[in-house]
Protein backbone atom coordinates (compact mmCIF):
# COMPACT_ATOMS: atom_id res chain seq x y z
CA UNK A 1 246.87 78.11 -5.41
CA UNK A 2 245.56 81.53 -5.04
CA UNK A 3 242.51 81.00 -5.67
CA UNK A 4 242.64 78.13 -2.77
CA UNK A 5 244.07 79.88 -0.17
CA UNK A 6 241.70 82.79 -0.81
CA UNK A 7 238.73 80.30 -0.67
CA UNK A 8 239.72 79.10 2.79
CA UNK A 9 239.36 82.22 3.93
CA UNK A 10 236.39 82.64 6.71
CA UNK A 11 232.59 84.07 4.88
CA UNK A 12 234.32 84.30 0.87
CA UNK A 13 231.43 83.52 -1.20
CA UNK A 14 231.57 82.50 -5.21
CA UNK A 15 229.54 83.88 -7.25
CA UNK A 16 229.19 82.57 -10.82
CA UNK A 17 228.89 84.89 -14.06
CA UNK A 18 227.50 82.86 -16.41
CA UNK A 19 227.73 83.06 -20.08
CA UNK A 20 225.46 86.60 -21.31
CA UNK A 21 225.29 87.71 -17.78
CA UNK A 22 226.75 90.38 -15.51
CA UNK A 23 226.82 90.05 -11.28
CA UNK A 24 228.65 93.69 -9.29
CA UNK A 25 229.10 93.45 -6.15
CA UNK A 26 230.15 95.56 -2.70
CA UNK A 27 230.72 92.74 -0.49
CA UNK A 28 234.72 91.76 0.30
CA UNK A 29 233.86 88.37 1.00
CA UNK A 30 232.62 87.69 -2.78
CA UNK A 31 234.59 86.01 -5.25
CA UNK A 32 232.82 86.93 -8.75
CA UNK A 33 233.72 84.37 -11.30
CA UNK A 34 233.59 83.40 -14.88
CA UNK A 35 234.06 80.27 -16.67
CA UNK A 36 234.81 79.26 -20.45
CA UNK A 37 235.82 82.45 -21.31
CA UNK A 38 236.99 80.92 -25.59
CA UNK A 39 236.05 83.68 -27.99
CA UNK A 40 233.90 85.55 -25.36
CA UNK A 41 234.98 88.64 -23.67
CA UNK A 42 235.12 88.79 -19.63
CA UNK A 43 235.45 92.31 -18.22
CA UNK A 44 236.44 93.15 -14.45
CA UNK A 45 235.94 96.25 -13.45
CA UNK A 46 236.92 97.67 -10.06
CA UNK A 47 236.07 101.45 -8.07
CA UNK A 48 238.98 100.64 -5.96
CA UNK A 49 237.69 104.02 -3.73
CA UNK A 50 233.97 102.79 -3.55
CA UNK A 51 234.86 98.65 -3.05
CA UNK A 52 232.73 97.92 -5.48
CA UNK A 53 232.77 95.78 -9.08
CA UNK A 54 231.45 93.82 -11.67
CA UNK A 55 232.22 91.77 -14.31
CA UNK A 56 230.39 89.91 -17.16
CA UNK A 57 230.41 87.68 -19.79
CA UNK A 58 229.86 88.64 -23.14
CA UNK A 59 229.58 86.71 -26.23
CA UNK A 60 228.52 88.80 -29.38
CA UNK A 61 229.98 92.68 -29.96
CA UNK A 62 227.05 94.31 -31.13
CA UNK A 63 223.37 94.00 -29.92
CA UNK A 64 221.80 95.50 -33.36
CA UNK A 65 222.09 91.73 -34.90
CA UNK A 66 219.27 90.41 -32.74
CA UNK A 67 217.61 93.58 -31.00
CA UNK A 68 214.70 91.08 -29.60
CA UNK A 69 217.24 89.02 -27.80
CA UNK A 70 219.39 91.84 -26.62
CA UNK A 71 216.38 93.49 -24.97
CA UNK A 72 216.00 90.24 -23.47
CA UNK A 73 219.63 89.43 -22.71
CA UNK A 74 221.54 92.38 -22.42
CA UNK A 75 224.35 90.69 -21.02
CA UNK A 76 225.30 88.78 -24.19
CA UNK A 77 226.38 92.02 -26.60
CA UNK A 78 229.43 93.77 -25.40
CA UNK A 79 227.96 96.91 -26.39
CA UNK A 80 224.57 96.32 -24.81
CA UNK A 81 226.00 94.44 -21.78
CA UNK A 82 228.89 97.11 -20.88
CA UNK A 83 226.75 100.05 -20.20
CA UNK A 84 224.14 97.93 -18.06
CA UNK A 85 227.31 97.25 -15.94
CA UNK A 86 228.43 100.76 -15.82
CA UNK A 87 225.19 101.74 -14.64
CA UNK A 88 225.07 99.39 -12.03
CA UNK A 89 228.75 100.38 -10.89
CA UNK A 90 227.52 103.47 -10.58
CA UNK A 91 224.43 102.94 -8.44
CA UNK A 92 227.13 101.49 -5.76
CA UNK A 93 228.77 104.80 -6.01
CA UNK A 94 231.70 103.96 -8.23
CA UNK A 95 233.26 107.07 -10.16
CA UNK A 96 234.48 106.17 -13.47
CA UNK A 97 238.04 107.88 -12.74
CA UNK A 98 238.38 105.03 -9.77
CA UNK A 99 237.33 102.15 -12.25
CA UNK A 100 240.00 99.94 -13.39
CA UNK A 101 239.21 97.66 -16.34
CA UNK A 102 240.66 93.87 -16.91
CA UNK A 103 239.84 91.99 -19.69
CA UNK A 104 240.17 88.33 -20.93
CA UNK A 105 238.71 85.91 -23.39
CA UNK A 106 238.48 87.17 -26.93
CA UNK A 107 240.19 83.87 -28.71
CA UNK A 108 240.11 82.19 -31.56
CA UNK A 109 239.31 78.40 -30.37
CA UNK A 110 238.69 77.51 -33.74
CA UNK A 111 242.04 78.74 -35.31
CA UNK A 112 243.21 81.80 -36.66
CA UNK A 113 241.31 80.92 -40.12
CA UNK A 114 237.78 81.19 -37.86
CA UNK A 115 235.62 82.91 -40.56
CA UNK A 116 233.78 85.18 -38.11
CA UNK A 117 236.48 85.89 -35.96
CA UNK A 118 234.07 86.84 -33.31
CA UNK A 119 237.06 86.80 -30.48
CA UNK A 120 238.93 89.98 -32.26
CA UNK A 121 235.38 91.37 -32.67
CA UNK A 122 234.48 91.41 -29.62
CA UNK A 123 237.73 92.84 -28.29
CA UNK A 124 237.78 95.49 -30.94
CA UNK A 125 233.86 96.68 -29.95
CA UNK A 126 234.62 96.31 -25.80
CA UNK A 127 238.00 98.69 -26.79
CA UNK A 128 236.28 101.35 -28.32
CA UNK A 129 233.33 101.52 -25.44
CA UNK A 130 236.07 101.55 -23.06
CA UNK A 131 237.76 104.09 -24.61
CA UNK A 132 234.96 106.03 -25.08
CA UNK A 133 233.52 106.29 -21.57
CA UNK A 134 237.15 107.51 -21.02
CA UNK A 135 238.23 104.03 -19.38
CA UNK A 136 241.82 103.04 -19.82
CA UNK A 137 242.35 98.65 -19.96
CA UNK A 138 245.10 98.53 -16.92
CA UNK A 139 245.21 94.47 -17.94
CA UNK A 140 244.33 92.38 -20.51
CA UNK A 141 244.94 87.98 -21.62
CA UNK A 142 243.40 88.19 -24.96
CA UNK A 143 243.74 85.96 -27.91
CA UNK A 144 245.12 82.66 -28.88
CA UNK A 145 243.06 79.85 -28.84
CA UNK A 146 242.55 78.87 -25.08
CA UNK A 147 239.49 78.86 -22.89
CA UNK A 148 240.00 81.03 -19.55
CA UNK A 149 238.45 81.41 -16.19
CA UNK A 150 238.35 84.75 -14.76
CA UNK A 151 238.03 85.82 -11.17
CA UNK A 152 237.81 89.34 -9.25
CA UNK A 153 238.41 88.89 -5.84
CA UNK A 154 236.20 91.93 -3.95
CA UNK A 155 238.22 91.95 -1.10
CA UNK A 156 240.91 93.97 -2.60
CA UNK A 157 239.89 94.22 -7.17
CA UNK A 158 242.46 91.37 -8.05
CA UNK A 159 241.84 89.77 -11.04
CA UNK A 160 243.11 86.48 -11.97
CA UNK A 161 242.74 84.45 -14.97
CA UNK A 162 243.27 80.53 -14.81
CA UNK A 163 243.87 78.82 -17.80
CA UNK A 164 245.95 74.95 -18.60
CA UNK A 165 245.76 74.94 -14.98
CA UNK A 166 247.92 77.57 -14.12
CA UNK A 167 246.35 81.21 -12.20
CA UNK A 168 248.06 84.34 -12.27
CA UNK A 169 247.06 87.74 -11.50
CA UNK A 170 246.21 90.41 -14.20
């Protein structure tokens, strides 16, 4: 419903995040979005001072398991991925005390027995770089074993996840 009525709204714009990517934005009419969102990580982030954000995709933690395709796709390591998108951020001008962080995703859609358990990993990994660029998680629907669709609305930095049909904000 939300998501709807914002839609109808004159100029809004989607813009898809696909799966190992990363979009930012500065424009109030985009919607960024992100689909399928099982044991991948999505992470909003928001300058809510600047009016800018990003948010991407990620489906491994750590880029050092495949350094070739991490120089190629960035996007796809949390690790890898999350400073590419701080540095973008911060080419728009956000400050990283103005950033607010959301995150979703990081399931187990395979069961809690899932022998990588590359949903926990990846929350674990996109914690500690968080943490560590001294950037507090203000919102978070992790876990369990449903896929999620995550949206940051520019206009204002409200993130909403959909999921079994239902969308409510972070």
């Amino acid at each position: 419903m939300l998501l709807q009525r914002r839609q109808a709204s004159p100029g809004v714009k989607m813009v898809t995040v696909d799966i190992s990517d990363m979009k930012v934005s500065e424009s109030p009419q985009d919607i960024l979005v992100t689909y399928s969102l099982g044991s991948c990580i999505g992470l909003a982030l928001y300058d809510r001072v600047a009016k800018v954000g990003g948010l991407i995709h990620c489906m491994l933690p750590l880029a050092k398991i495949d350094p070739g395709k991490a120089a190629l796709r960035p996007f796809m390591f949390v690790d890898a991925g999350v400073s590419k998108l701080l540095a973008a951020l911060f080419d728009l001008g956000a400050q990283r005390r103005n950033l607010v962080a959301k995150l979703a995703g990081a399931g187990s859609p395979l069961g809690k027995e899932e022998t990588f358990r590359i949903g926990q990993r990846n929350y674990t990994i996109m914690r500690k770089l968080l943490w560590k660029n001294s950037i507090l998680i203000d919102a978070e629907d992790i876990g369990g074993a449903k896929a999620r669709t995550m949206y940051l609305y520019m206009a204002d930095g409200l993130v909403t996840v959909k999921s079994e049909g239902k969308e409510v904000p972070l």
